[in-house]
PDB file of N, CA and C in Angstrom:
ATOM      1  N   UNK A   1      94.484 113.522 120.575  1.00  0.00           N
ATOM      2  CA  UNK A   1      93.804 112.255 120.753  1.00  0.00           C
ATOM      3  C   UNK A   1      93.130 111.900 119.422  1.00  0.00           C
ATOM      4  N   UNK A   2      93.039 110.560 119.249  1.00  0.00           N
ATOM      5  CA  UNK A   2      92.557 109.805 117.601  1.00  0.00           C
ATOM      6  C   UNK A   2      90.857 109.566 117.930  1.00  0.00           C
ATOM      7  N   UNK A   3      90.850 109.937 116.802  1.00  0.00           N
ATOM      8  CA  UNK A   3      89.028 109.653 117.180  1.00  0.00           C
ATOM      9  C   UNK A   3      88.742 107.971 117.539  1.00  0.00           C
ATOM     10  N   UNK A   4      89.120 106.936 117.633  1.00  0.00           N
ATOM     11  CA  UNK A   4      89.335 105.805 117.967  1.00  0.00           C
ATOM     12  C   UNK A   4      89.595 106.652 119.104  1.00  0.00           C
ATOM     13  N   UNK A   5      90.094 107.202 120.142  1.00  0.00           N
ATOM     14  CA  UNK A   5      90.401 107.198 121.624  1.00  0.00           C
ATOM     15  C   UNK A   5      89.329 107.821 122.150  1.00  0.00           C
ATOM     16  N   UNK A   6      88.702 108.570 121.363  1.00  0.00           N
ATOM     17  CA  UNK A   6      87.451 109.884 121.485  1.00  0.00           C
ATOM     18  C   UNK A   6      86.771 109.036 122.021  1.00  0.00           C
ATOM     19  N   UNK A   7      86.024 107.866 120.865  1.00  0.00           N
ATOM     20  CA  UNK A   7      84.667 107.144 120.880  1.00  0.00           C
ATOM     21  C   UNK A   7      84.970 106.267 121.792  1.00  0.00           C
ATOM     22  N   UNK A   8      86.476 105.894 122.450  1.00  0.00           N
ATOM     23  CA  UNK A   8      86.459 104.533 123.556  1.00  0.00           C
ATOM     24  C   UNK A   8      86.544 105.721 124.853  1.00  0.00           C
ATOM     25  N   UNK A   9      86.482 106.769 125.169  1.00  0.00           N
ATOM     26  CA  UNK A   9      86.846 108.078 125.963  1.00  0.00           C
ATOM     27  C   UNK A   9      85.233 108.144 126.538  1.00  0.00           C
ATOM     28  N   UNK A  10      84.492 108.211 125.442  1.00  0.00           N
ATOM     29  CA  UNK A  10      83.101 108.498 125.535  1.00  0.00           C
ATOM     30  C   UNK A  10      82.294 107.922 125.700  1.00  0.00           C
ATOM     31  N   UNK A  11      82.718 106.094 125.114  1.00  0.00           N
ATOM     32  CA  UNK A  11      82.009 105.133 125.338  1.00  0.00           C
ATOM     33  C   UNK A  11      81.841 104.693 126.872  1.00  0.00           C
ATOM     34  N   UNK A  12      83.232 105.141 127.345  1.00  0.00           N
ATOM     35  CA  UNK A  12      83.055 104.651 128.599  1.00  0.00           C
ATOM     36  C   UNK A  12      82.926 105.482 129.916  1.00  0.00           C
ATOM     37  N   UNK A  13      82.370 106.776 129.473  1.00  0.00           N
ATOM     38  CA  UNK A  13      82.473 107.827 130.373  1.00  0.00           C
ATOM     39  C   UNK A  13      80.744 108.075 130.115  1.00  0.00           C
ATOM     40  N   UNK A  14      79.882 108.130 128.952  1.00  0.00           N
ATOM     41  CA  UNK A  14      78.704 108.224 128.921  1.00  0.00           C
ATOM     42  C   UNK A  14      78.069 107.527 129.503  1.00  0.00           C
ATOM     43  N   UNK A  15      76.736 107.978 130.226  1.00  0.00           N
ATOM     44  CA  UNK A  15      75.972 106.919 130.826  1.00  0.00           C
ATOM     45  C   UNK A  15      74.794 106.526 129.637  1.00  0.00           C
ATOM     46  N   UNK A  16      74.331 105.652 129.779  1.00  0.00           N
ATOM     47  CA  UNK A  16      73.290 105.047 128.409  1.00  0.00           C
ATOM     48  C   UNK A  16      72.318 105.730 128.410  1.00  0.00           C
ATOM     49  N   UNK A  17      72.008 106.994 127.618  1.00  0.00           N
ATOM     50  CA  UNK A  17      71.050 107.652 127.425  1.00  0.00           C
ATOM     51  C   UNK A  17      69.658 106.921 127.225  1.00  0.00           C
ATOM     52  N   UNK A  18      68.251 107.936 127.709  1.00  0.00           N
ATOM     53  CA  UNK A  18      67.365 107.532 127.409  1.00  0.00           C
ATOM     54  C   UNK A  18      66.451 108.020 126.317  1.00  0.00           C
ATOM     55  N   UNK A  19      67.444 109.219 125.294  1.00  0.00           N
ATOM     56  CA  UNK A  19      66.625 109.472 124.660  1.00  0.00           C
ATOM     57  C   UNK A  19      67.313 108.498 123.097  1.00  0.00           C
ATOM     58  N   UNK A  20      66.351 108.283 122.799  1.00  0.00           N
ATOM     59  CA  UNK A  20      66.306 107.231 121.438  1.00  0.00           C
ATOM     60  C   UNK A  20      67.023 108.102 120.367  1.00  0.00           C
ATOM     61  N   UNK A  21      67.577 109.193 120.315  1.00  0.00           N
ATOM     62  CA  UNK A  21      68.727 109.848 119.406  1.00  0.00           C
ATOM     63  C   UNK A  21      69.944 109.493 119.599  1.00  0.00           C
ATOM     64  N   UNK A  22      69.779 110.165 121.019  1.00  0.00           N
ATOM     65  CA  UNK A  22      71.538 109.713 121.705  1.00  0.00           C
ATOM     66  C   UNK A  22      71.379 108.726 121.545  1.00  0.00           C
ATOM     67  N   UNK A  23      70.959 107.554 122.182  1.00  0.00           N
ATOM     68  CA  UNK A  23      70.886 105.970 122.678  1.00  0.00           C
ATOM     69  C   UNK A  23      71.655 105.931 121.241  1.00  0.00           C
ATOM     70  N   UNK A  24      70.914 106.186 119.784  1.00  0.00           N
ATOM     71  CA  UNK A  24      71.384 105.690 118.510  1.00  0.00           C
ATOM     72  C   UNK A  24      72.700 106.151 117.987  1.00  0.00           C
ATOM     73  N   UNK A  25      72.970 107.280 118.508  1.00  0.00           N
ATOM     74  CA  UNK A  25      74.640 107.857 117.750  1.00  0.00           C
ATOM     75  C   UNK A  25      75.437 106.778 119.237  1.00  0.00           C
ATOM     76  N   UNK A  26      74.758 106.379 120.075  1.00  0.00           N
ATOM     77  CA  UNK A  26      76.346 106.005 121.430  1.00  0.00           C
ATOM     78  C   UNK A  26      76.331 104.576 120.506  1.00  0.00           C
ATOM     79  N   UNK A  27      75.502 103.618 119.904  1.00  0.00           N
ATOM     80  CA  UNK A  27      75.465 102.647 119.386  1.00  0.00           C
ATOM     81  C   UNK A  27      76.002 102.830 118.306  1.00  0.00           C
ATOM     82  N   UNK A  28      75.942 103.624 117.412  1.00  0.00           N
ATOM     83  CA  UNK A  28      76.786 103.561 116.513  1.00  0.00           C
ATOM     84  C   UNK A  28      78.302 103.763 116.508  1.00  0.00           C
ATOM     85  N   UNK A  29      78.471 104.688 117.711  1.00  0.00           N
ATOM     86  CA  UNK A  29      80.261 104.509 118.369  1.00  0.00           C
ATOM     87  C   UNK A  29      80.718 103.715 118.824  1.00  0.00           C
ATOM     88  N   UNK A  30      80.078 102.663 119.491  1.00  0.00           N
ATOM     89  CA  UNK A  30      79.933 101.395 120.354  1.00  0.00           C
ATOM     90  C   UNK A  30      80.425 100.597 119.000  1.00  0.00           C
ATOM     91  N   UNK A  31      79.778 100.062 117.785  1.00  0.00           N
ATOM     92  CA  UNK A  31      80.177  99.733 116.341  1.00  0.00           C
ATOM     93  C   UNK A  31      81.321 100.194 115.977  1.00  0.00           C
ATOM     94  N   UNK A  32      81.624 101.426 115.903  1.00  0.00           N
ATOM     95  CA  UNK A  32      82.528 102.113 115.478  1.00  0.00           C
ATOM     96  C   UNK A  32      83.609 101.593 115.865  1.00  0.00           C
ATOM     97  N   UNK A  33      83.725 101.582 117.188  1.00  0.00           N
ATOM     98  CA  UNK A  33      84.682 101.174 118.050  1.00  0.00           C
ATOM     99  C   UNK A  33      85.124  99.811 118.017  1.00  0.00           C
ATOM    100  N   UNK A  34      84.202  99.064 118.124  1.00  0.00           N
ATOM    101  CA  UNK A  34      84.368  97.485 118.193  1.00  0.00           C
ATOM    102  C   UNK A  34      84.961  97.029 116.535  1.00  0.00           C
ATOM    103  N   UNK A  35      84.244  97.369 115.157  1.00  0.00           N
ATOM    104  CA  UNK A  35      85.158  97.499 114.417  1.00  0.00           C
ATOM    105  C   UNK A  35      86.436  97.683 113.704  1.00  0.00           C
ATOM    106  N   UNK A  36      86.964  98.428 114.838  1.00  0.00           N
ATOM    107  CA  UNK A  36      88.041  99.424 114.549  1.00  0.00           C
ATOM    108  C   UNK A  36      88.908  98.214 115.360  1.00  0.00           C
ATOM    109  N   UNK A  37      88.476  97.917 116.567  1.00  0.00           N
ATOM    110  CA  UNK A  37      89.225  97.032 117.232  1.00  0.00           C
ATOM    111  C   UNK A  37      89.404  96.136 116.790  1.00  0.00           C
ATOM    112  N   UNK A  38      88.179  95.304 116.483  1.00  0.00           N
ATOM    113  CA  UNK A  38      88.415  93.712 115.252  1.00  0.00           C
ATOM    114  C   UNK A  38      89.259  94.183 113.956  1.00  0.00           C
ATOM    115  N   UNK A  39      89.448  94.876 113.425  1.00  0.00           N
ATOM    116  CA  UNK A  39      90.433  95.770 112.045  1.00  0.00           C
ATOM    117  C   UNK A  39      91.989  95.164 112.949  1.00  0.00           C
ATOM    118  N   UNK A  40      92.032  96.015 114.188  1.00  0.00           N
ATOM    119  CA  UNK A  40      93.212  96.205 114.537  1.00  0.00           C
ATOM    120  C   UNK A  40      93.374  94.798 115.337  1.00  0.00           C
ATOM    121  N   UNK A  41      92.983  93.743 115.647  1.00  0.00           N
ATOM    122  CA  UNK A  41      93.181  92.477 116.188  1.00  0.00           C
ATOM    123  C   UNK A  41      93.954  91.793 115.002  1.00  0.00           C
ATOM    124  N   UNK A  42      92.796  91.565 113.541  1.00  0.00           N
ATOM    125  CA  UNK A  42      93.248  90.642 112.884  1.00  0.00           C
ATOM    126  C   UNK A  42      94.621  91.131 111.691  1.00  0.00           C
ATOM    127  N   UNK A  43      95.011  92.595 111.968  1.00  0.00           N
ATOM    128  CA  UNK A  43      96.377  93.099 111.586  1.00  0.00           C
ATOM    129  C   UNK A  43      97.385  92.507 112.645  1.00  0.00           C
ATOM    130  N   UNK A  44      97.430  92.547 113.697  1.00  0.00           N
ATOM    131  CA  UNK A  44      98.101  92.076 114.913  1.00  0.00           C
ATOM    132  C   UNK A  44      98.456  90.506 115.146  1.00  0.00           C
ATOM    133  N   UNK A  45      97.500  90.230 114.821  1.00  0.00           N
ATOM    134  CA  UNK A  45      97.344  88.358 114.527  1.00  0.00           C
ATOM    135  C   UNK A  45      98.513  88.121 113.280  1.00  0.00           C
ATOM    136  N   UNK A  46      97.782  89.047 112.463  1.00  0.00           N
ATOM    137  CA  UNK A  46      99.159  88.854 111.299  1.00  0.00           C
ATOM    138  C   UNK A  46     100.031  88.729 111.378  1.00  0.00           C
ATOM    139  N   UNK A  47     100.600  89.749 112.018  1.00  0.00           N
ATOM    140  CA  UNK A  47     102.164  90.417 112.969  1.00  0.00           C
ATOM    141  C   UNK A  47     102.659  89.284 113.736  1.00  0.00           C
ATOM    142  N   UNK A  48     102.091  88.927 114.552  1.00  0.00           N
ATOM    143  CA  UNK A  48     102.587  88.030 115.287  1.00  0.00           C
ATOM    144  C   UNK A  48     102.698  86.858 114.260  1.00  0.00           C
ATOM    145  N   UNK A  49     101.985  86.034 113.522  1.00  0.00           N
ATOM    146  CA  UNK A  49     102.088  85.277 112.681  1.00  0.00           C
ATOM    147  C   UNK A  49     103.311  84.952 111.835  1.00  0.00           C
ATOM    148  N   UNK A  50     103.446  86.483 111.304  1.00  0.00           N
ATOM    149  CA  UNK A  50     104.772  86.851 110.252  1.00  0.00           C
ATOM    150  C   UNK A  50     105.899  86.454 111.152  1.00  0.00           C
ATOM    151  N   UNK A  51     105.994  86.970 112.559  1.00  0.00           N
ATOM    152  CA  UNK A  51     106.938  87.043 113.404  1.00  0.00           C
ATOM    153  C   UNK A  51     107.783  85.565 114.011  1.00  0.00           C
ATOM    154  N   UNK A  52     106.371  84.889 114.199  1.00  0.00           N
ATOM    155  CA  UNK A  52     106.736  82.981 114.698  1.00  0.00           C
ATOM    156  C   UNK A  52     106.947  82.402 113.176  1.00  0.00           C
ATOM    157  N   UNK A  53     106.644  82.897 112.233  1.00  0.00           N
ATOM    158  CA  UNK A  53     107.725  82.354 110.861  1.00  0.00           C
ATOM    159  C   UNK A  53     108.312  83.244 110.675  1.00  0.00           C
ATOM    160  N   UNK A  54     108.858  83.893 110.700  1.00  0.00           N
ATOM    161  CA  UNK A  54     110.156  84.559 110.426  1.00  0.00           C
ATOM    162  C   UNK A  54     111.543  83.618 111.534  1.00  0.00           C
ATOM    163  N   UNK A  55     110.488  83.730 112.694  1.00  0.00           N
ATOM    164  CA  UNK A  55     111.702  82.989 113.583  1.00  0.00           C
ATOM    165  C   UNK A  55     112.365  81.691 113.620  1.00  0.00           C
ATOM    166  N   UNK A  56     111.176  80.850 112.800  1.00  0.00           N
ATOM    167  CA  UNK A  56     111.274  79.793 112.886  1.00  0.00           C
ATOM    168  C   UNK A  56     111.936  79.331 111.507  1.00  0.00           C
ATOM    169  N   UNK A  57     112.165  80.303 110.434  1.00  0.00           N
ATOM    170  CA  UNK A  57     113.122  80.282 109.307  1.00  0.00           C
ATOM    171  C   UNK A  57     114.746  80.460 109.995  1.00  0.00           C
ATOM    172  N   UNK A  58     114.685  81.610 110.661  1.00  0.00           N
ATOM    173  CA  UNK A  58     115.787  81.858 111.206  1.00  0.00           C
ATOM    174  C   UNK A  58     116.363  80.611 112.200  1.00  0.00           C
ATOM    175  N   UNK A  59     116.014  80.190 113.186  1.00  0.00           N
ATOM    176  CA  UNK A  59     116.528  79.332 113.540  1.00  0.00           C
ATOM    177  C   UNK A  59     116.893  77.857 113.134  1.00  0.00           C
ATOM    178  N   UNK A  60     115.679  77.420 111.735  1.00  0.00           N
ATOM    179  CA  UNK A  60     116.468  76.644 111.040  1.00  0.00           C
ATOM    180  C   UNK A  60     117.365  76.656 110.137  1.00  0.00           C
ATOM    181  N   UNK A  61     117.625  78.246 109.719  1.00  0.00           N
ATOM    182  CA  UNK A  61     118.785  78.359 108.818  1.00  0.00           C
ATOM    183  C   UNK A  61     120.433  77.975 109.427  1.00  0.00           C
ATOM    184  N   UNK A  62     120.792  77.511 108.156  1.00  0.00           N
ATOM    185  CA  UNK A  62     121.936  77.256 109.206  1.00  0.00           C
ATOM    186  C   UNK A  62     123.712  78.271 108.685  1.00  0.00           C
ATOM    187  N   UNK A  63     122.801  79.231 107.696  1.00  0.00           N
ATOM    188  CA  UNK A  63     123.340  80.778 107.655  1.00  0.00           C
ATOM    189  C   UNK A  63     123.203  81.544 107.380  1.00  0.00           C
ATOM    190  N   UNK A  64     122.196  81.917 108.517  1.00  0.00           N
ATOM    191  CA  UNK A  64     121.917  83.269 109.529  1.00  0.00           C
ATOM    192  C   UNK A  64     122.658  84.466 109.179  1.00  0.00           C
ATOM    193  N   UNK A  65     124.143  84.372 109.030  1.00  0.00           N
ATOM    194  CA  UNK A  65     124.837  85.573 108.225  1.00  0.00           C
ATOM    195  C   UNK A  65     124.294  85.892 106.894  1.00  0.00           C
ATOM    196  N   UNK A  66     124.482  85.126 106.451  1.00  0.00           N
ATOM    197  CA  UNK A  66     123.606  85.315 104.839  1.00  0.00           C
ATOM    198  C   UNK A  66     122.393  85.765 104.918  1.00  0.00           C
ATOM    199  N   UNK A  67     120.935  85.192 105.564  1.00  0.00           N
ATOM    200  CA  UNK A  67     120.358  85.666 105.384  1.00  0.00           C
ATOM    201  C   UNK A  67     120.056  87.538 105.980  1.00  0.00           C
ATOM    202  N   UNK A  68     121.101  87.329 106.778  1.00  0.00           N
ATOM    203  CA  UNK A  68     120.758  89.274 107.649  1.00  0.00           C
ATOM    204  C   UNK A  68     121.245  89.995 106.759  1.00  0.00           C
ATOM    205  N   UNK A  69     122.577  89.720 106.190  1.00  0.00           N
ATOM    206  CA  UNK A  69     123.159  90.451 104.821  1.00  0.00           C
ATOM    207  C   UNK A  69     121.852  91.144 104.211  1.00  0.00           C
ATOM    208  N   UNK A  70     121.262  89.671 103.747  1.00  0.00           N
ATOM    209  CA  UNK A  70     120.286  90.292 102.405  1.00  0.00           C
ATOM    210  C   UNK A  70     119.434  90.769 102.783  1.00  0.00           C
ATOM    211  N   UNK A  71     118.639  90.625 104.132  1.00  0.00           N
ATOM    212  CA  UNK A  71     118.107  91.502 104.782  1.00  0.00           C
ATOM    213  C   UNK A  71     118.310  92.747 104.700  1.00  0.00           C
ATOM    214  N   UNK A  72     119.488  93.107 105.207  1.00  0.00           N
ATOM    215  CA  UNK A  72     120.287  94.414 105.135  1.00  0.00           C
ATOM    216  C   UNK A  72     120.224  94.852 104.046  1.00  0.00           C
ATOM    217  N   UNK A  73     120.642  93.965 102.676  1.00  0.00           N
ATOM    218  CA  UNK A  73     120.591  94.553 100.910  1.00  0.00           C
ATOM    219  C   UNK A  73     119.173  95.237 100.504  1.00  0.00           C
ATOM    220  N   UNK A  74     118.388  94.192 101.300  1.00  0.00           N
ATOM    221  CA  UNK A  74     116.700  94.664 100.557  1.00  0.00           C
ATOM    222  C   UNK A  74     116.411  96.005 101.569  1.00  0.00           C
ATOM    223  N   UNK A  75     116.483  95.949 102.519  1.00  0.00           N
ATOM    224  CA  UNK A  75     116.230  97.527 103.404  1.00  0.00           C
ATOM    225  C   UNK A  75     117.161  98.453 102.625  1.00  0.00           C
ATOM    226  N   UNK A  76     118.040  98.643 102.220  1.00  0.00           N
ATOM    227  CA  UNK A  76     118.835  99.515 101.724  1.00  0.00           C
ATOM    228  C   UNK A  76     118.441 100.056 100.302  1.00  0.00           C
ATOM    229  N   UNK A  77     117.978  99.123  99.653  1.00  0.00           N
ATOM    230  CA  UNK A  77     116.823  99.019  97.999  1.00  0.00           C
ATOM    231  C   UNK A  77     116.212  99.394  98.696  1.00  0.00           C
ATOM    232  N   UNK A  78     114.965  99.671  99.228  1.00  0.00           N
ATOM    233  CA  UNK A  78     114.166 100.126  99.498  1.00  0.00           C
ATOM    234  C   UNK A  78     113.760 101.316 100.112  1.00  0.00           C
ATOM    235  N   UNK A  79     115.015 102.122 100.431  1.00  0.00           N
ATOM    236  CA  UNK A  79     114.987 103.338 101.044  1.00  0.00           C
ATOM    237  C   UNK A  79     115.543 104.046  99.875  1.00  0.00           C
ATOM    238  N   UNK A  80     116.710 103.167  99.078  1.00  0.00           N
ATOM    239  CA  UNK A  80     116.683 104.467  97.711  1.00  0.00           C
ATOM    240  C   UNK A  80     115.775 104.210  97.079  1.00  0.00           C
ATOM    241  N   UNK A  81     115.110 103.293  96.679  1.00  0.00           N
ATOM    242  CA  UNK A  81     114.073 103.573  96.333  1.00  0.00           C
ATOM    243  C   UNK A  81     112.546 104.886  96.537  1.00  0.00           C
ATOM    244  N   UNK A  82     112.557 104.382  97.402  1.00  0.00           N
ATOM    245  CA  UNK A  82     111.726 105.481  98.243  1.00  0.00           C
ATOM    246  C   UNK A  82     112.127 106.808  98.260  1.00  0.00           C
ATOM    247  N   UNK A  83     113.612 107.307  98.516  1.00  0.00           N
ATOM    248  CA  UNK A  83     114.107 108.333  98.617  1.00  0.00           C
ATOM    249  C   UNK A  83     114.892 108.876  96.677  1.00  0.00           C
ATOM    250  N   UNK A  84     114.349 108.028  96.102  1.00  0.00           N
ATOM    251  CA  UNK A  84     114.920 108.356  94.796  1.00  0.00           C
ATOM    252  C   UNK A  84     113.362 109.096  93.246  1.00  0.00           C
ATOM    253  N   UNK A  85     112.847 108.095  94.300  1.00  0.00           N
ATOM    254  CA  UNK A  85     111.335 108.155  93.618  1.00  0.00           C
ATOM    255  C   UNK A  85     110.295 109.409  93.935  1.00  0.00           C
ATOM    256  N   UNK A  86     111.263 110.761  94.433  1.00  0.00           N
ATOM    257  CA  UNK A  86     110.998 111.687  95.137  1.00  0.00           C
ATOM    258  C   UNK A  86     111.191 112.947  94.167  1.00  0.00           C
TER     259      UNK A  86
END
């Protein structure tokens, strides 16, 4: 388990302490957490973003073969790359 699963594990299994130590580390996981989540929303937003233009290139192209080719060319650069640079 990822410490992101720990602090949402704990966040929601702890009851709200009354001593003013705990109370302060569950608040700072409570942060922790909610951070981590807003991080991982506005990566996701991206994603999807990239995704409704990507599609919307693709369907106005009007060849689609061509562009998957080079698709295909640049993934292929990029793995010898990766696998050369080793």
């Amino acid at each position: 388990m990822n410490e992101l699963s720990e602090l949402l594990v704990s966040s929601t299994t702890d009851t709200i302490s009354a001593q003013p130590i705990k109370l302060s580390e569950q608040l700072l996981d409570n942060a922790t957490v909610q951070s981590e989540l807003e991080r991982r929303k506005i990566i996701l937003d991206q994603l999807h973003s990239n995704i409704e233009t990507l599609k919307k290139i693709m369907n106005n192209s009007p060849d689609l073969d061509s562009i998957k080719g080079n698709y295909i060319d640049f993934r292929k650069r990029l793995l010898y790359l990766h696998f050369s640079s080793r």
